[in-house]
C-alpha atoms as a PDB file:
ATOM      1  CA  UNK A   1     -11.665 -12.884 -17.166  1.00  0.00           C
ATOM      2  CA  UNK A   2      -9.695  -9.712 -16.737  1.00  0.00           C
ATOM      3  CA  UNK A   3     -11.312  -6.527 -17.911  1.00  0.00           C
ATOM      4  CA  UNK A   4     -10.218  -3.449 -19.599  1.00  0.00           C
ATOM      5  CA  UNK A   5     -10.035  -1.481 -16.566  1.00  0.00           C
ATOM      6  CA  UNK A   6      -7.911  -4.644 -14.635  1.00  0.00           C
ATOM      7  CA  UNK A   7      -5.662  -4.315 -17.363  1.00  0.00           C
ATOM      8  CA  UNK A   8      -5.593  -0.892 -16.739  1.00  0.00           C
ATOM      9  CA  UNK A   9      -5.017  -1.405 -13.172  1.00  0.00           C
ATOM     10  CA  UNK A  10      -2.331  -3.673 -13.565  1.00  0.00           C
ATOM     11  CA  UNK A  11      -0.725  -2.074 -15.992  1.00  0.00           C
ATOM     12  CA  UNK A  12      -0.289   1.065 -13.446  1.00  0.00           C
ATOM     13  CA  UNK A  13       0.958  -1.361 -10.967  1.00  0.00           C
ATOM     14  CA  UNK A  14       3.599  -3.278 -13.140  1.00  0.00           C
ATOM     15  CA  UNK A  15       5.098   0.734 -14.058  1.00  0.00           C
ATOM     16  CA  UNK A  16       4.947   1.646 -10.304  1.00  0.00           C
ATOM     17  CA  UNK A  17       6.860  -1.613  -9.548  1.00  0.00           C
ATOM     18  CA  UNK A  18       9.127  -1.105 -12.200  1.00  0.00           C
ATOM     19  CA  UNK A  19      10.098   2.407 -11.038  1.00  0.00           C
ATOM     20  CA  UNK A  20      10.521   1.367  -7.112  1.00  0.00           C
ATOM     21  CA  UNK A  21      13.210  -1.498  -8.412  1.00  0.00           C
ATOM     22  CA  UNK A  22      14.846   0.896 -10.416  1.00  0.00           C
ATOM     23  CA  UNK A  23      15.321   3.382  -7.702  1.00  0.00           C
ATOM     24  CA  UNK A  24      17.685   0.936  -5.966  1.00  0.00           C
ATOM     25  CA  UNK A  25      20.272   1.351  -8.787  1.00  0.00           C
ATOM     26  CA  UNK A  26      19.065   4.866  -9.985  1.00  0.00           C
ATOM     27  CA  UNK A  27      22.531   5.747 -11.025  1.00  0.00           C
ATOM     28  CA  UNK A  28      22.444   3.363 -13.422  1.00  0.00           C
ATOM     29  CA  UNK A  29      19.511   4.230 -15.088  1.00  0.00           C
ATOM     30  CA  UNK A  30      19.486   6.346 -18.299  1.00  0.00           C
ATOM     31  CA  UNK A  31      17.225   7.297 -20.909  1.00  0.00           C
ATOM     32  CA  UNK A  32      17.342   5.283 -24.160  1.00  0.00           C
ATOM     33  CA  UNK A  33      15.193   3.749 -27.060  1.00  0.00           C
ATOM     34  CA  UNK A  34      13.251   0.796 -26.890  1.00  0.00           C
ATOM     35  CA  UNK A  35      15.471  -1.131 -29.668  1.00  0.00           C
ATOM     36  CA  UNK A  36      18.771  -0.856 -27.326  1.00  0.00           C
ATOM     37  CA  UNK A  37      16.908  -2.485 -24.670  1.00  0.00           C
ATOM     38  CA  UNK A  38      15.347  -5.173 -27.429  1.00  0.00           C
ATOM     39  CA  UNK A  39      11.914  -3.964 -27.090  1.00  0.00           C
ATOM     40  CA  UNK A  40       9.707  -3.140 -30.063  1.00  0.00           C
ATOM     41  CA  UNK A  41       8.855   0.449 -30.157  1.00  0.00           C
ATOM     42  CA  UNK A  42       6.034   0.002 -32.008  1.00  0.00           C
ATOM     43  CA  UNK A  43       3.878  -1.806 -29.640  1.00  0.00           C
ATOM     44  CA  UNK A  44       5.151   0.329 -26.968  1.00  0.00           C
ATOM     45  CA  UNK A  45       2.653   2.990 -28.702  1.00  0.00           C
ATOM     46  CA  UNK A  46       0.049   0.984 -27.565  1.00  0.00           C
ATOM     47  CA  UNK A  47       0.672   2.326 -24.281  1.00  0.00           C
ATOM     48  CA  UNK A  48      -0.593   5.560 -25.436  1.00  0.00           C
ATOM     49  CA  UNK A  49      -3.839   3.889 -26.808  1.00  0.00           C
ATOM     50  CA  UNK A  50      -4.618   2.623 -23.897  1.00  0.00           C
ATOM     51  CA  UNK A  51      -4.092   5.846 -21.337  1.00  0.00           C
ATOM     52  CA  UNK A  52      -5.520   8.085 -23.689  1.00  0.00           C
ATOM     53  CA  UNK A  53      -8.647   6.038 -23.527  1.00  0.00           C
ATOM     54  CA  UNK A  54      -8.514   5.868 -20.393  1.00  0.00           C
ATOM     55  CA  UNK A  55      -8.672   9.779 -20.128  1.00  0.00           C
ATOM     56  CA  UNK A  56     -11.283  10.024 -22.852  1.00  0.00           C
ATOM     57  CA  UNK A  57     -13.892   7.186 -20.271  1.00  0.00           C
ATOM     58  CA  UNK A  58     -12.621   9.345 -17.862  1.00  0.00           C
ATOM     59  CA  UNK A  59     -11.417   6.684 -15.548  1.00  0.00           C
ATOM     60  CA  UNK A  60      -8.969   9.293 -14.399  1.00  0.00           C
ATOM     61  CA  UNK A  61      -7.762  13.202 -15.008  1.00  0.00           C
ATOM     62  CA  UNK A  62      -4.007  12.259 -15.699  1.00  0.00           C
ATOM     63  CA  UNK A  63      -2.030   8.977 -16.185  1.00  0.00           C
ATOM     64  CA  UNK A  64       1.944   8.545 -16.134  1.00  0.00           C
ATOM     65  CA  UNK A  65       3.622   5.320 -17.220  1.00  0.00           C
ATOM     66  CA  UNK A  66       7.473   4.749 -17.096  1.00  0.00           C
ATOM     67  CA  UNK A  67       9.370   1.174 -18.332  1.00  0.00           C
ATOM     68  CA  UNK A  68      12.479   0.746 -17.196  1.00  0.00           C
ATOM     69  CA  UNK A  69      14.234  -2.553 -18.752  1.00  0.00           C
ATOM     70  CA  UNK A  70      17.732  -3.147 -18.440  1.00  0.00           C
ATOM     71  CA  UNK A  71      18.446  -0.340 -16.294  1.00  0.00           C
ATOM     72  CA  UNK A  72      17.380   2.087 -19.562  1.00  0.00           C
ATOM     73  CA  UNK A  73      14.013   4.069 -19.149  1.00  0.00           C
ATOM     74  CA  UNK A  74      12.977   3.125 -22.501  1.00  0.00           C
ATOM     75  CA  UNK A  75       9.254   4.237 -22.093  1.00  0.00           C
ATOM     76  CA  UNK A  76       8.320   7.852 -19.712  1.00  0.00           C
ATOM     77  CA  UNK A  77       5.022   9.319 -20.454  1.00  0.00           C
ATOM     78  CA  UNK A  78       2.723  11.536 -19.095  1.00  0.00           C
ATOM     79  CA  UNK A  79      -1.218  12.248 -20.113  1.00  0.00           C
ATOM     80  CA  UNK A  80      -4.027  14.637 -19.493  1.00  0.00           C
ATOM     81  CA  UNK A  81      -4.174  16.625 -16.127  1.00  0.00           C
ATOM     82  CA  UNK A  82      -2.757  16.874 -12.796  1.00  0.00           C
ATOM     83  CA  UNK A  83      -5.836  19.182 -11.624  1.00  0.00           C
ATOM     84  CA  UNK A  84      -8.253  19.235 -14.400  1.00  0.00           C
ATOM     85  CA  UNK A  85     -10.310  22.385 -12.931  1.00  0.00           C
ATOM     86  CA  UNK A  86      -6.565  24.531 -13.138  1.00  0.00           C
ATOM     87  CA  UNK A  87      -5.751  22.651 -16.409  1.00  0.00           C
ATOM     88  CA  UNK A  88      -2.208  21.791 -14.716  1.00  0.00           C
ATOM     89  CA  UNK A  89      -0.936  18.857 -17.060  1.00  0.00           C
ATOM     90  CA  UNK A  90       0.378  15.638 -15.644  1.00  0.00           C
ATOM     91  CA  UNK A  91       4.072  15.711 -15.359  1.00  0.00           C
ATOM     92  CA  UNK A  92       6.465  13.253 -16.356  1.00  0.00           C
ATOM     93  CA  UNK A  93       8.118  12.903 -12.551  1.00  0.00           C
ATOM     94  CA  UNK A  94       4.708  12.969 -11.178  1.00  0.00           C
ATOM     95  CA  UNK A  95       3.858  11.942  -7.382  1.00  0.00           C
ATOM     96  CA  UNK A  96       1.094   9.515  -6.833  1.00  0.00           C
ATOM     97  CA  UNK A  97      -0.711   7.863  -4.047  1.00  0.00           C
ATOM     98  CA  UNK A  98       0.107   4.344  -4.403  1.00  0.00           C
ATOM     99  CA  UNK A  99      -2.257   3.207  -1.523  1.00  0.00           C
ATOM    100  CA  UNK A 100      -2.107  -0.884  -0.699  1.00  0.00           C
ATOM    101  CA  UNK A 101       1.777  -0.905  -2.105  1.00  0.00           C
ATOM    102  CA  UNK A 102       2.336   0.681   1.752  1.00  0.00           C
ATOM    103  CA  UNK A 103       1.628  -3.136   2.384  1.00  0.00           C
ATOM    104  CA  UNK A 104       4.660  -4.160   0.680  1.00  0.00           C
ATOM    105  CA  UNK A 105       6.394  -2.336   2.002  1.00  0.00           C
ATOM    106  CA  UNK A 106       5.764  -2.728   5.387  1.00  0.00           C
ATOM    107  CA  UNK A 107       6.178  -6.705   4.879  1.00  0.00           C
ATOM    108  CA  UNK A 108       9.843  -6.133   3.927  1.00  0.00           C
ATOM    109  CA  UNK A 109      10.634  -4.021   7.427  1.00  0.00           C
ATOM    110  CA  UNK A 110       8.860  -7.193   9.326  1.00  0.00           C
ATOM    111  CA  UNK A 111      11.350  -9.283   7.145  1.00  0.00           C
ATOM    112  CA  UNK A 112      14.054  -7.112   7.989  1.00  0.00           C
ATOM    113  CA  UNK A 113      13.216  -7.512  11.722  1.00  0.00           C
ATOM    114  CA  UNK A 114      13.220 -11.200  11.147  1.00  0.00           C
ATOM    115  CA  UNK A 115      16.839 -11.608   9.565  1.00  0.00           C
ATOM    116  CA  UNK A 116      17.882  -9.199  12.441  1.00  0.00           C
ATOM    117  CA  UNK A 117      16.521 -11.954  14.798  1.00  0.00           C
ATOM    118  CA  UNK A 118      14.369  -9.558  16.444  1.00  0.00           C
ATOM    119  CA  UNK A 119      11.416 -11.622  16.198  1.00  0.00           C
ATOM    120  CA  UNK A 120       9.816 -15.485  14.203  1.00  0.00           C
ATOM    121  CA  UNK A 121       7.286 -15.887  11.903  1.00  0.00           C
ATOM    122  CA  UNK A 122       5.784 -18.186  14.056  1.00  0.00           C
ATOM    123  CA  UNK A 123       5.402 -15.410  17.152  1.00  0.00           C
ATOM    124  CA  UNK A 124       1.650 -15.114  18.439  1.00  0.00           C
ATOM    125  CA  UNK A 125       0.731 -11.167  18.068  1.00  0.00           C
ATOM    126  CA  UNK A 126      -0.047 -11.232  21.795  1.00  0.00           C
ATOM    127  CA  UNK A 127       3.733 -11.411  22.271  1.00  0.00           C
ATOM    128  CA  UNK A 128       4.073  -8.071  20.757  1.00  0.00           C
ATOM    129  CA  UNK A 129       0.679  -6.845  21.517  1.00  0.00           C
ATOM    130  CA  UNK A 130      -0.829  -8.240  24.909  1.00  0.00           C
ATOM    131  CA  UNK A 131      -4.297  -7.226  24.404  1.00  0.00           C
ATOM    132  CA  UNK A 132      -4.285  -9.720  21.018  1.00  0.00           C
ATOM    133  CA  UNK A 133      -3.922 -12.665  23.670  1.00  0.00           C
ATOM    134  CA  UNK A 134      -7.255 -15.245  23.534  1.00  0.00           C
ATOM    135  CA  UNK A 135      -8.559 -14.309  20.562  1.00  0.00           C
ATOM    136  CA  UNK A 136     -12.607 -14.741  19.275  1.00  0.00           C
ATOM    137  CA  UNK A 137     -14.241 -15.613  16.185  1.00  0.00           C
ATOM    138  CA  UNK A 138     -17.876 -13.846  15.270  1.00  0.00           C
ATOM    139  CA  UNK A 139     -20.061 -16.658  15.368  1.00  0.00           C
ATOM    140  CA  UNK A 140     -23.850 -15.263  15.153  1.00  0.00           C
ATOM    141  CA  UNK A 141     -24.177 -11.711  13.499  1.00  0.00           C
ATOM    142  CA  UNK A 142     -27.695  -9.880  14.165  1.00  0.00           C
ATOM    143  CA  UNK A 143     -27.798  -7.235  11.306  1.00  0.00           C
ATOM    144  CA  UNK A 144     -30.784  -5.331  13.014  1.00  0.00           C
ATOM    145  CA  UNK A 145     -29.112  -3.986  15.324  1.00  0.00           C
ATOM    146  CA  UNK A 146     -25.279  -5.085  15.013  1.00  0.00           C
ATOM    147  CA  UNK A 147     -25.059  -7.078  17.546  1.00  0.00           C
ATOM    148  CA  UNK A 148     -23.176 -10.329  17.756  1.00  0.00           C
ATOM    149  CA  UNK A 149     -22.063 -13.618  19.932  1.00  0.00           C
ATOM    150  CA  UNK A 150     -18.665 -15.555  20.039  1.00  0.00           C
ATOM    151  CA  UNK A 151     -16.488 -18.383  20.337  1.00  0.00           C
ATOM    152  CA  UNK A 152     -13.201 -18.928  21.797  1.00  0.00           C
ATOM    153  CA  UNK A 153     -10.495 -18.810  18.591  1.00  0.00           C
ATOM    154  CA  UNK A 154      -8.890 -22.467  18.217  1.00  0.00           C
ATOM    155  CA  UNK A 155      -5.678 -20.656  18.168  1.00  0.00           C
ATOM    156  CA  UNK A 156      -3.659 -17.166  17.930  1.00  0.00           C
ATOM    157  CA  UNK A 157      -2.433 -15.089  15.378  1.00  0.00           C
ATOM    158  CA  UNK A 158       0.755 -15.054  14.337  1.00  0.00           C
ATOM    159  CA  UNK A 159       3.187 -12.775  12.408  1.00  0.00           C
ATOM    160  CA  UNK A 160       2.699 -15.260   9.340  1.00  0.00           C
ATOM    161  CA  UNK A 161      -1.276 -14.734   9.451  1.00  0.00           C
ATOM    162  CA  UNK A 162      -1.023 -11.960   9.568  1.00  0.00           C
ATOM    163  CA  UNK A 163       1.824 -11.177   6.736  1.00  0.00           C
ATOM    164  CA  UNK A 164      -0.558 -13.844   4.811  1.00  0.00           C
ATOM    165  CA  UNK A 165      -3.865 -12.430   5.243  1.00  0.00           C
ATOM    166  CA  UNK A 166      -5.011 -15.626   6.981  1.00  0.00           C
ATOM    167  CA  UNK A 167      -5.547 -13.596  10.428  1.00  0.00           C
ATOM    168  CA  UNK A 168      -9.565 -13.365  10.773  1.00  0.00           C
ATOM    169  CA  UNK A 169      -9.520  -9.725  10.617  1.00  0.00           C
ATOM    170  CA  UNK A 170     -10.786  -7.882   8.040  1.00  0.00           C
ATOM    171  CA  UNK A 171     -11.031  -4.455   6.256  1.00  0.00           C
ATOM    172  CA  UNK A 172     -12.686  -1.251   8.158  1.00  0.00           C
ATOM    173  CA  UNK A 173     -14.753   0.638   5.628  1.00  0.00           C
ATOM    174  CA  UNK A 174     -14.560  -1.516   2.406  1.00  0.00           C
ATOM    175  CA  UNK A 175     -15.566  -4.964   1.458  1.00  0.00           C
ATOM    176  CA  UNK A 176     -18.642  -5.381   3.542  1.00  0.00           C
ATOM    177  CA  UNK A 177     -20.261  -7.597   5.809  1.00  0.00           C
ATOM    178  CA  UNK A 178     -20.597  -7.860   9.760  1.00  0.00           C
ATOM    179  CA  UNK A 179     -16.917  -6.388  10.134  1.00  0.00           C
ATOM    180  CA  UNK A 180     -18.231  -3.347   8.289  1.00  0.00           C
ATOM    181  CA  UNK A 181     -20.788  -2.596  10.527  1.00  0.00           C
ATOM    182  CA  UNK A 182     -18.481  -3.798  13.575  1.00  0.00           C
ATOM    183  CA  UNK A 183     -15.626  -2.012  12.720  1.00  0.00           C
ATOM    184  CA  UNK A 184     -18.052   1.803  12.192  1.00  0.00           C
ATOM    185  CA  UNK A 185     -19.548   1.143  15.689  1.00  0.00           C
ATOM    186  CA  UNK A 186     -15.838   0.864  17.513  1.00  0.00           C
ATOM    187  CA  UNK A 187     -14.310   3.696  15.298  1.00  0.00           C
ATOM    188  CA  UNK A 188     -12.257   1.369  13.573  1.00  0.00           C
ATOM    189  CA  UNK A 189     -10.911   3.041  10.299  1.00  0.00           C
ATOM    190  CA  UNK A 190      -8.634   2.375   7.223  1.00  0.00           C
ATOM    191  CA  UNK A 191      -5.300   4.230   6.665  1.00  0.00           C
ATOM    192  CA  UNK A 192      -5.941   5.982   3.830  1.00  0.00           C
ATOM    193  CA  UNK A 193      -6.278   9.984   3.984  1.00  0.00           C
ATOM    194  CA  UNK A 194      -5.443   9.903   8.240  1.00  0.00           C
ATOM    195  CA  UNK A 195      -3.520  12.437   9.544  1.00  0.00           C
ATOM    196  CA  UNK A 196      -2.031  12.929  13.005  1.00  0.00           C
ATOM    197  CA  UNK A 197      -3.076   9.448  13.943  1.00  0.00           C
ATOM    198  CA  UNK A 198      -1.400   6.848  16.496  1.00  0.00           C
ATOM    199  CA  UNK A 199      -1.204   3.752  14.443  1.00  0.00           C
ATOM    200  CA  UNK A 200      -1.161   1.841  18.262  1.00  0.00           C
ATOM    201  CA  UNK A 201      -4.580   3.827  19.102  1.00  0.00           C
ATOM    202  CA  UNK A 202      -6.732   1.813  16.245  1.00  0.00           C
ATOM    203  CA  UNK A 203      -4.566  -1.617  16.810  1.00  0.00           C
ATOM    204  CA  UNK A 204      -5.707  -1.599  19.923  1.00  0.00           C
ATOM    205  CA  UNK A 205      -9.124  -1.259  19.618  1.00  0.00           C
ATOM    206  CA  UNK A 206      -8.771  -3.616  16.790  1.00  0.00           C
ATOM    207  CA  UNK A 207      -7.490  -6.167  19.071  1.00  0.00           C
ATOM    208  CA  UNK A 208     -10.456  -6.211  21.207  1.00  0.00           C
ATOM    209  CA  UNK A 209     -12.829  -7.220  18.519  1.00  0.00           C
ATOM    210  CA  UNK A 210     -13.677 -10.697  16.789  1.00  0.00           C
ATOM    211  CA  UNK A 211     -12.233 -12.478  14.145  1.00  0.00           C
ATOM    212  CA  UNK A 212     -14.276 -13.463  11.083  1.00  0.00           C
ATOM    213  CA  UNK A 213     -12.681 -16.900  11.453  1.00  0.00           C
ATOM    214  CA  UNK A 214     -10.382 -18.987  13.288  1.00  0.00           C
ATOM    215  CA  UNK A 215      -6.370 -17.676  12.191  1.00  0.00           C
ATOM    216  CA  UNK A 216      -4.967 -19.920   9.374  1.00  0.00           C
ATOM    217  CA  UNK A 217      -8.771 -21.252   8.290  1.00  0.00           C
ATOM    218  CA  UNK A 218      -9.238 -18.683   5.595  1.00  0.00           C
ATOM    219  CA  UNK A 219      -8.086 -15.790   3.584  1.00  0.00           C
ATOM    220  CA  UNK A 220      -9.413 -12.589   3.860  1.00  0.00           C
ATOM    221  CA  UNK A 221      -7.846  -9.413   3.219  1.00  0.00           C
ATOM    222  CA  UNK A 222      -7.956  -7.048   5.662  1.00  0.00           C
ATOM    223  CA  UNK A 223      -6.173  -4.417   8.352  1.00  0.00           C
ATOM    224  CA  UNK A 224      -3.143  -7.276   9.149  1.00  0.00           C
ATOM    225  CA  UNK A 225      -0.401  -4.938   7.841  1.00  0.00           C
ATOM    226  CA  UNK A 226      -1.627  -2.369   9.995  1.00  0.00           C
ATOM    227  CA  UNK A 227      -1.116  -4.819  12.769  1.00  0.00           C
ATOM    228  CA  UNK A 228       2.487  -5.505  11.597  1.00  0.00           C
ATOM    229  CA  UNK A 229       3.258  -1.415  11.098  1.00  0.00           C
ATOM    230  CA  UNK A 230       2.569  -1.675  14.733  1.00  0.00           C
ATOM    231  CA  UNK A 231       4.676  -4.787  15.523  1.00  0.00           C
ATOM    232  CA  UNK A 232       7.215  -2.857  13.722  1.00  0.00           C
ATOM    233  CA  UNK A 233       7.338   0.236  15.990  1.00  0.00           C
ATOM    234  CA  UNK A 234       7.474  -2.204  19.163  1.00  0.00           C
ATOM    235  CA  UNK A 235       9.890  -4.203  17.964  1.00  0.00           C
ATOM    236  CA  UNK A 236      12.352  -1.229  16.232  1.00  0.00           C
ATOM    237  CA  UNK A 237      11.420   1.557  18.959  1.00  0.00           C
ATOM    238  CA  UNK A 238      10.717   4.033  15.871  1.00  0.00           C
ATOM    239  CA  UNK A 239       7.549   5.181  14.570  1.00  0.00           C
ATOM    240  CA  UNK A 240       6.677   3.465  11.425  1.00  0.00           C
ATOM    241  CA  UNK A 241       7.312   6.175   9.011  1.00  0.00           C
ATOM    242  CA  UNK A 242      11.038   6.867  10.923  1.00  0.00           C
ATOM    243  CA  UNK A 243      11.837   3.168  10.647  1.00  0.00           C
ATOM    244  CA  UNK A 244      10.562   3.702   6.679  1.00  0.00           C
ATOM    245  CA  UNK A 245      12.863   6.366   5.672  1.00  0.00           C
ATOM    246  CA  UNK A 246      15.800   5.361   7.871  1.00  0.00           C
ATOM    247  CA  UNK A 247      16.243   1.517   7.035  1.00  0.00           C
ATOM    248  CA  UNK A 248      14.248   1.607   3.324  1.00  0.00           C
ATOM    249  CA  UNK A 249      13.489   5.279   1.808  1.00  0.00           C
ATOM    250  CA  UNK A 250      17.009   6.956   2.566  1.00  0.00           C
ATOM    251  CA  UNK A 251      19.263   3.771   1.665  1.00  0.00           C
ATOM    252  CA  UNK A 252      17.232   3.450  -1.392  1.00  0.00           C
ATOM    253  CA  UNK A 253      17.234   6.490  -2.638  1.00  0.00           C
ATOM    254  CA  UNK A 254      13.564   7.288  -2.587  1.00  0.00           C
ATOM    255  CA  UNK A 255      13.645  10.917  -1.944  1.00  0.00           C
ATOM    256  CA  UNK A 256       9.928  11.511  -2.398  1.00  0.00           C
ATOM    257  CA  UNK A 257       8.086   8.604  -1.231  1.00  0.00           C
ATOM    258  CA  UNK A 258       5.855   9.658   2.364  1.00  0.00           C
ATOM    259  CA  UNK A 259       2.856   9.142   4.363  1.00  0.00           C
ATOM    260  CA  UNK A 260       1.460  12.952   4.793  1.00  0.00           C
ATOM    261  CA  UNK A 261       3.449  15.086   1.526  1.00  0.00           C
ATOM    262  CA  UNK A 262       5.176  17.979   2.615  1.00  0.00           C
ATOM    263  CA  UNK A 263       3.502  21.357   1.254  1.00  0.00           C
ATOM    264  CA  UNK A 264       6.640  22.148  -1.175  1.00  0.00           C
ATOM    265  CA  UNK A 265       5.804  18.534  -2.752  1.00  0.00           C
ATOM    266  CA  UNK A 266       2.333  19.492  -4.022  1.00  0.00           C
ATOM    267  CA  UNK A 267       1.468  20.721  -7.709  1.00  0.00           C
ATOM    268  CA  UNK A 268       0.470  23.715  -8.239  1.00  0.00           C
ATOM    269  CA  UNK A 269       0.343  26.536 -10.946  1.00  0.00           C
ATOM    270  CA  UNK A 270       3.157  28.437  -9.913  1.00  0.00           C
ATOM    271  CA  UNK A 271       5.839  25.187  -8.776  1.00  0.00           C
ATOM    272  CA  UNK A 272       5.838  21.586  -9.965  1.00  0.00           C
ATOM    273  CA  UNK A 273       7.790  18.765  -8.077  1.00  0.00           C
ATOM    274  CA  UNK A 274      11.508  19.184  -8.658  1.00  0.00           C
ATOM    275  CA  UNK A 275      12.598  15.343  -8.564  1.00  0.00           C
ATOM    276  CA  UNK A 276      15.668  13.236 -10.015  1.00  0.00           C
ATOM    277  CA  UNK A 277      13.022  10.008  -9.599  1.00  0.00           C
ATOM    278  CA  UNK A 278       9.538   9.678  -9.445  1.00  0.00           C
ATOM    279  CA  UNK A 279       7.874   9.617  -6.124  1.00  0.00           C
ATOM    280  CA  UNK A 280       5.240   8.233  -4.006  1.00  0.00           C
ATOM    281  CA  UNK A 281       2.420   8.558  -1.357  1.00  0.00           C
ATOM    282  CA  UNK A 282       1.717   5.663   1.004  1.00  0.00           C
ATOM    283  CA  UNK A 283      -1.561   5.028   2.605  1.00  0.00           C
END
């Protein structure tokens, strides 16, 4: 069953996938009705139902939704606040954190890579990332006192688990579980909110711990992209967010989309974002 606040979600996600595509031609997008893109106007008014709600559960401070179709932005609205304590409304070219999407991104430079014949599919991590070689899988958890045994994996990862989520290893910091608690003990963290940190430094450390099964058994979603951010700056000899904005962000024309935003970028009372397309923040 999908909820009210899936709907929500997905909703959000559709409009932030909308407005990426549309940045690849953003020349040819222009503002227009709904009716000369053959959409019904009507129940695009919905749309405000639905945020405004949102605001009024207080799900979130501020919401933004923008419909392109056709190359026509047919649908661009913002709601309540960008900081609710300064009463600074939500702007129509608003920038947002759009967290796991970073994951999507990231897939397409591995691609990229691929079609370059820089690397297969089928390449065991360890290639790449020597301490990933002879892998293990958790077998008996003691949640006492954390500590585990384990088994030799029946094989390695490979780019594909890991682009697939079928690697073993799992999230740092949500989900829960033994890799929870085995992740906090080796200072294993998630991306989101780091600063000034070496992506290599937590792969790594990563690599030294077990699988929560054998690679190709199972999915479970977890740090694999992470991995492949740092396949990606072996491979390409750039940092992850240089290979970003020189092969995807610049050609693209996605002039605000970054992994730490720039002072000038934030809102604030006095300046808001000056932007000819809406922008992004990548986790």
């Amino acid at each position: 069953m999908i909820t009210r606040k899936k709907m929500f979600a997905i909703f959000v996600l559709i409009s932030l996938l909308n407005t990426v595509n549309a940045q690849v031609n953003h020349h040819l997008v222009i503002p227009s009705s709904p009716t000369a893109a053959d959409m019904s106007e009507e129940r695009l008014q919905r749309i405000d139902t639905v945020l405004q709600q949102a605001l009024n559960d207080k799900w979130t401070n501020g919401a933004e939704a923008l419909i392109i179709r056709h190359g026509k932005i047919i649908y661009n609205k913002s709601f309540g606040y960008n900081d609710l304590e300064k009463k600074i409304k939500m702007p129509d070219n608003g920038i947002f954190r759009i967290a796991s999407q970073t994951k999507a991104v990231t897939s397409v430079a591995i691609m990229m890579l691929y079609e370059e014949g820089k690397l297969l599919l089928d390449d065991p991590v360890s290639m790449y990332i020597p301490s990933f070689k002879n892998p293990v899988v958790l077998d008996h958890y003691n949640e006492k006192d954390t500590t585990y045994t384990t088994v030799p994996a029946k094989s390695e990862i490979t780019i594909l688990h890991l682009l697939t989520h079928t690697s073993g290893i799992a999230y740092a910091q949500i989900g829960g579980g033994p890799s929870n608690s085995i992740y906090a003990k080796n200072n294993i963290i998630s991306g989101l909110g780091l600063e000034k940190k070496l992506l290599a430094d937590n792969i790594k450390k990563l690599a030294a711990l077990p699988l929560m099964h054998n690679p190709g058994e199972q999915y479970t979603y977890g740090l694999n992209t992470d991995v492949l951010g740092y396949i990606v700056e072996i491979v390409s000899g750039m940092s992850l967010d240089e290979f970003f904005h020189k092969r995807l962000f610049e050609p693209l024309g996605m002039k605000d989309t970054y992994f730490q935003l720039g002072v000038s970028k934030f809102f604030n009372v006095n300046a808001l974002v000056k932007s000819t397309c809406p922008g992004y923040c990548l986790c």
